[in-house]
N, C-alpha and C. Protein backbone atom coordinates (compact mmCIF):
# COMPACT_ATOMS: atom_id res chain seq x y z
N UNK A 1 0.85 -1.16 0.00
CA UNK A 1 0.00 0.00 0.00
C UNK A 1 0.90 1.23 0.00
N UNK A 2 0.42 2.11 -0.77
CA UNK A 2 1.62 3.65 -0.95
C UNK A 2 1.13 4.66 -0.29
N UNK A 3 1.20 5.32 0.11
CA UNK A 3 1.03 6.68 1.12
C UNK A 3 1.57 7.82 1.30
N UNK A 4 0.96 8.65 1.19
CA UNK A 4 2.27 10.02 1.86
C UNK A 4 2.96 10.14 3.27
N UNK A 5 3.65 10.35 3.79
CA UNK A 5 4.32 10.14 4.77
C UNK A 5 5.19 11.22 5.65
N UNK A 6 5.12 11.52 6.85
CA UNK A 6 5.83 12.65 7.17
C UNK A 6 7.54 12.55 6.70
N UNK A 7 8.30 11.27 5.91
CA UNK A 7 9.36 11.25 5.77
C UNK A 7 9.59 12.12 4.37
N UNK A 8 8.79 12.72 3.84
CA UNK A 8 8.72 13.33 2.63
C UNK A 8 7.26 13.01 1.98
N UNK A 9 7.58 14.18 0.55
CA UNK A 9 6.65 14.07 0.10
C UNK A 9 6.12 13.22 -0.98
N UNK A 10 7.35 12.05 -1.29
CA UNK A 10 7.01 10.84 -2.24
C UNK A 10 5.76 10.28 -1.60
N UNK A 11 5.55 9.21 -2.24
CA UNK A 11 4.83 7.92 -1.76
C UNK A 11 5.95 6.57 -1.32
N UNK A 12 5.38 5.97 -0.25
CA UNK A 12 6.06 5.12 0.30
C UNK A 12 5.18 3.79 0.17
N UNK A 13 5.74 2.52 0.40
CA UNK A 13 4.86 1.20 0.89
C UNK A 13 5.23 0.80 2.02
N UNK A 14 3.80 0.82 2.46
CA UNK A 14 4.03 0.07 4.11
C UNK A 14 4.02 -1.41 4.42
N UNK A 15 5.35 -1.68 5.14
CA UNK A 15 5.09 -3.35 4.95
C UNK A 15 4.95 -3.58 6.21
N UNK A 16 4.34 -4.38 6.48
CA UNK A 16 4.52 -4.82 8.29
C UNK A 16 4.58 -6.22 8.44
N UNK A 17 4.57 -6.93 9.50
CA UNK A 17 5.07 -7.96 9.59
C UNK A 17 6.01 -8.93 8.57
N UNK A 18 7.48 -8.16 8.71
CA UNK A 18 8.42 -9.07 7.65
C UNK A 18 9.58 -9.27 8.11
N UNK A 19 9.95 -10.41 7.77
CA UNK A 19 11.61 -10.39 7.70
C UNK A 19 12.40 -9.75 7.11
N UNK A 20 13.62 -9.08 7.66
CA UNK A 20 14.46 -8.21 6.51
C UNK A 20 15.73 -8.85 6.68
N UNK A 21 16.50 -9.55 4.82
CA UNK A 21 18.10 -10.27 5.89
C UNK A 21 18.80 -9.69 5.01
N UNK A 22 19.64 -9.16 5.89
CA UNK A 22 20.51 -8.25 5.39
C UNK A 22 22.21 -8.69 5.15
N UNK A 23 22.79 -9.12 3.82
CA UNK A 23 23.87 -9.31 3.89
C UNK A 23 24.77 -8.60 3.35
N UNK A 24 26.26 -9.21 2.96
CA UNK A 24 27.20 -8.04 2.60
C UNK A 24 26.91 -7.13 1.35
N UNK A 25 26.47 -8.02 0.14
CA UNK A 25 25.72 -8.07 -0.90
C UNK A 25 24.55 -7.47 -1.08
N UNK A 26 23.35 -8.18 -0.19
CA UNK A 26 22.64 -7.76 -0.73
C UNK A 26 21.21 -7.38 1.21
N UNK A 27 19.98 -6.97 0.50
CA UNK A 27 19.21 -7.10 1.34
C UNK A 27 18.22 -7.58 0.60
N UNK A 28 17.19 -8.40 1.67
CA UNK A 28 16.00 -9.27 1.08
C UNK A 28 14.73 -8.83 2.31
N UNK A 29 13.50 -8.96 1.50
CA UNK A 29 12.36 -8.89 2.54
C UNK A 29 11.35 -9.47 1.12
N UNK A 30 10.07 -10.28 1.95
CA UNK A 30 9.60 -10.58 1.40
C UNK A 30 9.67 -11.23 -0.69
N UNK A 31 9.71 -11.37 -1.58
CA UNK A 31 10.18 -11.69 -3.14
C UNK A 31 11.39 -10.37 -2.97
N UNK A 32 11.24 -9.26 -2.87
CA UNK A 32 12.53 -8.30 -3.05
C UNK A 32 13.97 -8.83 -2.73
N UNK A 33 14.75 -8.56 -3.54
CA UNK A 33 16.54 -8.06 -3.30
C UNK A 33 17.02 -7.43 -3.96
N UNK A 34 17.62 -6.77 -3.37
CA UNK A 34 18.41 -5.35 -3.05
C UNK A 34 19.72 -5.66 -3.24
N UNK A 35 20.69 -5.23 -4.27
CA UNK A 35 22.02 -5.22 -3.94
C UNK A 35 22.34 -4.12 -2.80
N UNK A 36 23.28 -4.39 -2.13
CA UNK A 36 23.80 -3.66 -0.88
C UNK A 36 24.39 -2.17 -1.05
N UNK A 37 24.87 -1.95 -2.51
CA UNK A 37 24.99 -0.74 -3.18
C UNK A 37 23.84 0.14 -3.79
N UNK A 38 22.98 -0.48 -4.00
CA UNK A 38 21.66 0.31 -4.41
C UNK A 38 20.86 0.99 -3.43
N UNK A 39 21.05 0.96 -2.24
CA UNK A 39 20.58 1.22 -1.03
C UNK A 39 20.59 2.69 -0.79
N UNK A 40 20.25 3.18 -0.85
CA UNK A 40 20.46 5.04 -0.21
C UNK A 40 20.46 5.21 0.76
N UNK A 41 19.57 4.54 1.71
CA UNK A 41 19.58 4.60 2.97
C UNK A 41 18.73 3.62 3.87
N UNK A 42 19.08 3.64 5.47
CA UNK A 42 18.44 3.18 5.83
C UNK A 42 18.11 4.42 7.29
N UNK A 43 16.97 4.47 7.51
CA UNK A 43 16.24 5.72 8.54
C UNK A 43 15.07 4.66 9.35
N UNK A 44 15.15 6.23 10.26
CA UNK A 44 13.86 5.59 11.38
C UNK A 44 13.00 7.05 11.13
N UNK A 45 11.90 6.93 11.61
CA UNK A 45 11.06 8.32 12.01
C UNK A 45 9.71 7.78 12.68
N UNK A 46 8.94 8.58 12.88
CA UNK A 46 7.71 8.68 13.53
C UNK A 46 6.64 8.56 12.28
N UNK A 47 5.54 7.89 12.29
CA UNK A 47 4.37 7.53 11.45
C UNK A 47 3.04 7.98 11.89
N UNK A 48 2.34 8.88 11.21
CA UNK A 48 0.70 8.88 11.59
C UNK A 48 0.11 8.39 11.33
N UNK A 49 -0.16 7.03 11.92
CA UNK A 49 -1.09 5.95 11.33
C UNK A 49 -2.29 5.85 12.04
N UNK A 50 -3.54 6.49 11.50
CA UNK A 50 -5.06 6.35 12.02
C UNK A 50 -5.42 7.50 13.24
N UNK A 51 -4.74 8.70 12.40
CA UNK A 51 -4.83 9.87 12.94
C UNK A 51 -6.23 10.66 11.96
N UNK A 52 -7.27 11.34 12.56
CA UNK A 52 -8.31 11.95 12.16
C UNK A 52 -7.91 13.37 11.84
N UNK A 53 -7.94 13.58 10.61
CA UNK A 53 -7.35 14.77 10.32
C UNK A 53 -7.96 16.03 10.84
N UNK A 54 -6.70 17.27 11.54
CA UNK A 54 -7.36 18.52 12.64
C UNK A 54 -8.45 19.28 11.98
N UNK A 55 -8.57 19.07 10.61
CA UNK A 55 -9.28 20.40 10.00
C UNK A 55 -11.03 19.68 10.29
N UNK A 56 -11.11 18.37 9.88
CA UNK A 56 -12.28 17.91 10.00
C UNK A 56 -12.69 17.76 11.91
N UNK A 57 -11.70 17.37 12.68
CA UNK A 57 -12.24 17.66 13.99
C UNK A 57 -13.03 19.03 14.40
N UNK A 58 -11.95 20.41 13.81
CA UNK A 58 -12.50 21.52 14.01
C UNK A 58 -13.75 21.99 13.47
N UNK A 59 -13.96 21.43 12.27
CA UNK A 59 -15.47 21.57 11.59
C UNK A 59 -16.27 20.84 12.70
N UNK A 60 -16.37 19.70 13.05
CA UNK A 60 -17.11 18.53 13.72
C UNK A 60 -17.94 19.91 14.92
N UNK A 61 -16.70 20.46 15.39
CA UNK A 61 -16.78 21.22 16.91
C UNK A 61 -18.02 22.50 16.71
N UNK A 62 -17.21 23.44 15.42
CA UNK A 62 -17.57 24.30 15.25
C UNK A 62 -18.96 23.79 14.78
N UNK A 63 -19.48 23.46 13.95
CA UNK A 63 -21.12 22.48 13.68
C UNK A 63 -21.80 22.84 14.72
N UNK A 64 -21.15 21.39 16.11
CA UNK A 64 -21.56 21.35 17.03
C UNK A 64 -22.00 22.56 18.08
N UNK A 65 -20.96 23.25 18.06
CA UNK A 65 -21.50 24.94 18.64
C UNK A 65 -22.86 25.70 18.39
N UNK A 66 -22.56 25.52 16.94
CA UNK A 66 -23.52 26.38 16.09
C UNK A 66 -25.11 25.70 16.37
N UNK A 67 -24.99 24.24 16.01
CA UNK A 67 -26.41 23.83 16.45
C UNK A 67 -26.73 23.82 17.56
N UNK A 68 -26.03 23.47 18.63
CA UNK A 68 -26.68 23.83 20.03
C UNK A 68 -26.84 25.27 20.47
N UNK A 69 -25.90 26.20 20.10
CA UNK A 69 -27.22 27.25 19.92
C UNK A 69 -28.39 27.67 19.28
N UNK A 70 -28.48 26.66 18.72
CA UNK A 70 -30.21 26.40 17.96
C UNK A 70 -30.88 25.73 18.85
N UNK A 71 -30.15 25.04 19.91
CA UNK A 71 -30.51 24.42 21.51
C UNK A 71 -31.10 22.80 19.99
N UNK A 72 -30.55 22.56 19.26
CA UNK A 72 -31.20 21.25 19.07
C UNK A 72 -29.95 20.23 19.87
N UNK A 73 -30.51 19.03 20.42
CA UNK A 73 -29.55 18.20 20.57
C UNK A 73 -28.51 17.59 20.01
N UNK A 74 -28.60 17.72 18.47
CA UNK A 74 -27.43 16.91 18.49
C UNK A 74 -26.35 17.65 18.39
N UNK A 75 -25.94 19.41 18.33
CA UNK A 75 -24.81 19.69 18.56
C UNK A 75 -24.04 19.64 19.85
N UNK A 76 -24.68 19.08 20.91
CA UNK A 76 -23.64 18.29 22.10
C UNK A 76 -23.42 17.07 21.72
N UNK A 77 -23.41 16.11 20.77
CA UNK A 77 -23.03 15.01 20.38
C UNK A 77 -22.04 15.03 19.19
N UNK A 78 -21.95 16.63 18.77
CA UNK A 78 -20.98 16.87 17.51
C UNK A 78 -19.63 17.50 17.99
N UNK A 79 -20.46 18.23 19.13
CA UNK A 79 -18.57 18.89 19.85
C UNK A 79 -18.13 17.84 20.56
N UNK A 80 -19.48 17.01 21.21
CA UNK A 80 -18.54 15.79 22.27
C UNK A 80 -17.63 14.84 21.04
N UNK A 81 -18.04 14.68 20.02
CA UNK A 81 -17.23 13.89 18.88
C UNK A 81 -15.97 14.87 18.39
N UNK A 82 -16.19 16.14 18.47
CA UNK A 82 -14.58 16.49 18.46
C UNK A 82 -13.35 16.66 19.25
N UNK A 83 -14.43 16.68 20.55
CA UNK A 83 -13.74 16.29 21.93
C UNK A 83 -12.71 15.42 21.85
N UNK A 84 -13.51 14.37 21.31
CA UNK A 84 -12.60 12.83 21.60
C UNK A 84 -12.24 12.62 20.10
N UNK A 85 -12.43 12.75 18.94
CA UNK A 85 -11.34 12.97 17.74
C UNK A 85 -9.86 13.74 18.19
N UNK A 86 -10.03 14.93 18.87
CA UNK A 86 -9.03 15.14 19.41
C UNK A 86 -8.24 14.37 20.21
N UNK A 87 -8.77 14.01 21.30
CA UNK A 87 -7.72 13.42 22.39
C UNK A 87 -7.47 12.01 21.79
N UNK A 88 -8.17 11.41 20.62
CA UNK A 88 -7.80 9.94 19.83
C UNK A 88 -6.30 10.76 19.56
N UNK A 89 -6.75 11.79 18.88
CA UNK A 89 -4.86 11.99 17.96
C UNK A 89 -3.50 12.61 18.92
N UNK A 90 -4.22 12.60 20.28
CA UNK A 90 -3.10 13.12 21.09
C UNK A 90 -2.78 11.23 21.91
N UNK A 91 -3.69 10.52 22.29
CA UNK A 91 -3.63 9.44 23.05
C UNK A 91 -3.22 8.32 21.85
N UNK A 92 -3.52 8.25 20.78
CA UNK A 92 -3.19 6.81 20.13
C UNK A 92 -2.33 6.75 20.27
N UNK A 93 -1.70 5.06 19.78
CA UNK A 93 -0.36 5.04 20.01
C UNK A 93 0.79 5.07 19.13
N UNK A 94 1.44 5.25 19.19
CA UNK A 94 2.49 6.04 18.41
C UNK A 94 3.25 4.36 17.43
N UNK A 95 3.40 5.35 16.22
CA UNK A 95 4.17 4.08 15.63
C UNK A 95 5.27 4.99 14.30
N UNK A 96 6.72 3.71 14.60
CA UNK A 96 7.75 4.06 13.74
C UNK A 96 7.88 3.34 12.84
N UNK A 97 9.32 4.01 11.99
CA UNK A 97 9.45 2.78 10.69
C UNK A 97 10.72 3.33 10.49
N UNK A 98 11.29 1.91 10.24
CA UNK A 98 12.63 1.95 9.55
C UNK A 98 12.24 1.61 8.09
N UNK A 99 12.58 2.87 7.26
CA UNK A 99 12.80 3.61 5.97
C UNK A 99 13.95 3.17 5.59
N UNK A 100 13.73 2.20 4.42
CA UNK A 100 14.33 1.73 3.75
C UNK A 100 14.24 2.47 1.94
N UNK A 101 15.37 3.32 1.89
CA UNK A 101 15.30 4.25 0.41
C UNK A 101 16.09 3.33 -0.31
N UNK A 102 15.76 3.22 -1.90
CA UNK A 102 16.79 3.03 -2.84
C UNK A 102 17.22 4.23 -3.71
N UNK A 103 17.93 3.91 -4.26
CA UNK A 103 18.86 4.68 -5.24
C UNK A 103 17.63 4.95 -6.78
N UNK A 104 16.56 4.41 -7.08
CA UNK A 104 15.72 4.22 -7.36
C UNK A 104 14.84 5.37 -7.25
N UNK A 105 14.72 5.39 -5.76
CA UNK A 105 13.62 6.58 -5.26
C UNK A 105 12.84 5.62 -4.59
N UNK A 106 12.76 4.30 -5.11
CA UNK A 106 11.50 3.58 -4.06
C UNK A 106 11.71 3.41 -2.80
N UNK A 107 10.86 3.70 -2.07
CA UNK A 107 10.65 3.47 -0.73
C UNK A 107 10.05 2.72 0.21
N UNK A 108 10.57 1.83 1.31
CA UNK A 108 9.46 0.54 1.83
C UNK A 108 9.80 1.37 3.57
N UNK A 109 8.49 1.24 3.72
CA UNK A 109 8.53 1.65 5.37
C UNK A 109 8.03 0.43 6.15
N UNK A 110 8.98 0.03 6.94
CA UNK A 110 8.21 -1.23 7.99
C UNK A 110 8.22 -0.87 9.28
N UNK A 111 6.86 -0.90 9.61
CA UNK A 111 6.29 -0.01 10.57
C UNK A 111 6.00 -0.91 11.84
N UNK A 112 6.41 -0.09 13.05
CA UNK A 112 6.44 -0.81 14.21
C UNK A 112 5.88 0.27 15.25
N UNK A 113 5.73 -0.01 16.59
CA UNK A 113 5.82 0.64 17.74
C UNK A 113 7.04 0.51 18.53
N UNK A 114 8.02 -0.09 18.68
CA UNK A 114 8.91 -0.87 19.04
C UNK A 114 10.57 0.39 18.94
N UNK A 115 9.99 1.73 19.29
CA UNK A 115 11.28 2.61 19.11
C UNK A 115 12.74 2.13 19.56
N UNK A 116 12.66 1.36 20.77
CA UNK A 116 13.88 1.06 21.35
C UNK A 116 14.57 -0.16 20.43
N UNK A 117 13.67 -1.17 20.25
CA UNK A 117 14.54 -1.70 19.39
C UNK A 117 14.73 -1.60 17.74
N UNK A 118 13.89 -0.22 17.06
CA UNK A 118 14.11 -0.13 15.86
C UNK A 118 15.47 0.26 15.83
N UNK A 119 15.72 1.51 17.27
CA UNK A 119 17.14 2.61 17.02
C UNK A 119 18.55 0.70 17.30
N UNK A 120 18.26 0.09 17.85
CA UNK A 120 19.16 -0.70 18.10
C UNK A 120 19.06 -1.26 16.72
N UNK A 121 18.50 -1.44 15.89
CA UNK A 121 18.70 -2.60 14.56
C UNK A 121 19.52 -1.61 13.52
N UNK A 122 19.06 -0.09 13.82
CA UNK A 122 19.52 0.61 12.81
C UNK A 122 20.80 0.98 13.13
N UNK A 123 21.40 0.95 14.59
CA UNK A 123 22.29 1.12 14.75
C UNK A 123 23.56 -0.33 14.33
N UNK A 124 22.99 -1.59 14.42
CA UNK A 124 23.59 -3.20 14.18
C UNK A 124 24.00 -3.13 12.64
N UNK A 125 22.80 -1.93 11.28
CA UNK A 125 22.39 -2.46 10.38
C UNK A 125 23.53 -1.44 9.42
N UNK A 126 24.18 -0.11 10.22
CA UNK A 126 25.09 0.68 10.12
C UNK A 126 26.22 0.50 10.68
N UNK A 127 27.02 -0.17 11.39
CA UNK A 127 27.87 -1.25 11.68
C UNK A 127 28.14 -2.37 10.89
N UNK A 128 27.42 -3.24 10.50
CA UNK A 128 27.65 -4.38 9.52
C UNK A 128 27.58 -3.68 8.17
N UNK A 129 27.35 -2.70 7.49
CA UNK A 129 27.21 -2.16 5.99
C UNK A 129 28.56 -1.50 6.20
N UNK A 130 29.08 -1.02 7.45
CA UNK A 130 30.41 -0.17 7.11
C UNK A 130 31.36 -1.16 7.22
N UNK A 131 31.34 -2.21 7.87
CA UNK A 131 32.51 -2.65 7.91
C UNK A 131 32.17 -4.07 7.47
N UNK A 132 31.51 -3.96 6.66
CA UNK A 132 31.33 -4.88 5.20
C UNK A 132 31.94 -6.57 5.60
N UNK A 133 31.15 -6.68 6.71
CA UNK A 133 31.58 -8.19 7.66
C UNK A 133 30.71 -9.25 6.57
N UNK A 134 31.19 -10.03 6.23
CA UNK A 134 30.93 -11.80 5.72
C UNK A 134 30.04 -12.27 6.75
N UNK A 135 29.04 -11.78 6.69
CA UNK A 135 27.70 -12.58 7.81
C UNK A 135 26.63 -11.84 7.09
N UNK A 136 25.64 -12.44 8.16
CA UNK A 136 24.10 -12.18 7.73
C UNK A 136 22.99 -12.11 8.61
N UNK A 137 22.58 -10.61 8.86
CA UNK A 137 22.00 -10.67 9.82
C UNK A 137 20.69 -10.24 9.62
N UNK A 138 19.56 -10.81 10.59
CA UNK A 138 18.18 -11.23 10.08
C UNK A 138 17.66 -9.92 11.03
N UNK A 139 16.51 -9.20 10.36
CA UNK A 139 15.42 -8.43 11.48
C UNK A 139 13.89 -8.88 10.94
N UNK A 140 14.15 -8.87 12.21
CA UNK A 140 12.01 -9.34 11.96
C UNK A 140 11.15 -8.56 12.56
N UNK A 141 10.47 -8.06 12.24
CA UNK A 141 9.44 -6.84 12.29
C UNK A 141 7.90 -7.66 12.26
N UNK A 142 7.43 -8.09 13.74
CA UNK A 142 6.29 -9.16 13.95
C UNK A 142 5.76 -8.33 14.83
N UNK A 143 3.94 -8.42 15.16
CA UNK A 143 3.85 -7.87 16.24
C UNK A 143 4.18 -6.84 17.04
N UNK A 144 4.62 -6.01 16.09
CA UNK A 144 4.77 -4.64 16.39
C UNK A 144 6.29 -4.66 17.36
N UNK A 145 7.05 -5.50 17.25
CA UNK A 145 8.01 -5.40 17.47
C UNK A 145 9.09 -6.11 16.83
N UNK A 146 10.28 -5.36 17.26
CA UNK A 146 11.42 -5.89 16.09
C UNK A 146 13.29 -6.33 16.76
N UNK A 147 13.31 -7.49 16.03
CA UNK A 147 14.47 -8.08 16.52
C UNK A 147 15.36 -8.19 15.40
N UNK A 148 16.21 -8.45 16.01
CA UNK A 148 18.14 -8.75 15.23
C UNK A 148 19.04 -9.30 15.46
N UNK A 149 19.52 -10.73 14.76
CA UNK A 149 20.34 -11.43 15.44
C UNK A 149 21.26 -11.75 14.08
N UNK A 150 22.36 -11.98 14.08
CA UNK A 150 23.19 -12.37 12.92
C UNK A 150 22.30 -13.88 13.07
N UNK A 151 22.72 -14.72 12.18
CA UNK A 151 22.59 -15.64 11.92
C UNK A 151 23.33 -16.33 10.84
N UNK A 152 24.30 -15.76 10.56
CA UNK A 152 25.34 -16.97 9.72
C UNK A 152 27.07 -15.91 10.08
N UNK A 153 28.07 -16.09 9.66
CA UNK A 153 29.03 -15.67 9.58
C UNK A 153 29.88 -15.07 11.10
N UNK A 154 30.87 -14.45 10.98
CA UNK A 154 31.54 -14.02 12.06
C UNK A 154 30.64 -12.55 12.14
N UNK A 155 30.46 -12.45 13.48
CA UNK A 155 30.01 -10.85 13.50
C UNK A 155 30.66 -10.18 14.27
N UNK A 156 31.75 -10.98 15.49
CA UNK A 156 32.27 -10.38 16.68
C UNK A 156 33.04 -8.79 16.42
N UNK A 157 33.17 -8.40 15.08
CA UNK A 157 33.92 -7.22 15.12
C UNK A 157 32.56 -6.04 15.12
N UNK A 158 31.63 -6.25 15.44
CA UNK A 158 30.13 -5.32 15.16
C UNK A 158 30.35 -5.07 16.69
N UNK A 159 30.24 -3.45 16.81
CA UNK A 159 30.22 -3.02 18.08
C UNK A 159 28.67 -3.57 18.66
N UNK A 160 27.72 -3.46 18.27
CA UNK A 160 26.22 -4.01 19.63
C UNK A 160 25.81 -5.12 18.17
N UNK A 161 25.33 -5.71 19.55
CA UNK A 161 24.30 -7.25 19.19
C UNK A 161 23.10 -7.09 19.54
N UNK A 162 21.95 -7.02 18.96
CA UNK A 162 20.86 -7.00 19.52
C UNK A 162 20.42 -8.49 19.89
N UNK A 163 20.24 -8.43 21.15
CA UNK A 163 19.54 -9.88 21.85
C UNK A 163 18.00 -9.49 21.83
N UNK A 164 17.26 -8.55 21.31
CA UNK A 164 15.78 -8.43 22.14
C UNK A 164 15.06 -9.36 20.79
């Protein structure tokens, strides 16, 4: 699915629940691979996912005003609905993505809640690309959370290991 996204103003695809294995060569998720040079980047940021947009809350309110000073009932059921449209987009819960750019322009966002361990994968995933180690290390992005473990080759020269 493609979207606009606060990471810019392209369109992105959101993938969620996937494996991403990342080797010296190349990266893979789902049918995709990636040579390891085609890559532009790899990022984290913040996502608005199932946020009610402010302009339509403020209409909802203002409505609501207007008809209950017509004293009909349902404009206390139109401000109480912007009431809580509001506090939905201040209380939901927050979700990230490690932004995966190519050289291309295409863009895959795999989206999590899981901030602490996205910044740890991106930090494992910039370590193993610089120092271009003969291993292969897997992230899985399940359940709104995300892990990283090498799984083939030597990795001991990679400053952090993610165990989570």
């Amino acid at each position: 699915m493609a979207m606009s996204s606060p990471f810019g103003s392209q369109d992105i695809t959101l993938e969620t629940n996937k494996v991403i294995t990342v080797t010296k060569r190349t990266v893979r998720f789902a049918r995709n691979v990636y040579q390891t040079h085609n890559i532009a980047g790899f990022g984290e940021g913040e996502v608005a996912i199932g946020a009610i947009p402010w302009g339509l809350i403020i209409v909802i309110f203002i409505l609501g005003l207007i008809l209950n000073s017509f004293d009909l009932g349902v404009g206390w059921l139109l401000v109480l609905a912007g009431i809580a449209g509001g506090v939905w987009n201040f209380a939901k819960p927050k979700h990230y993505g490690l932004l995966l750019t190519l050289n291309s322009g295409d863009k895959n966002l795999f989206v999590t809640t899981d901030q602490t361990g996205l910044k740890q994968v991106i930090s494992v995933i910039y370590e193993f690309i610089e120092t271009e180690k003969d291993a292969t290390y897997q992230i899985s992005i399940s359940n709104s959370q995300v892990k990283g473990n090498f799984i083939q080759g030597s990795a001991r020269d990679v400053l952090f290991k993610s165990d989570d």
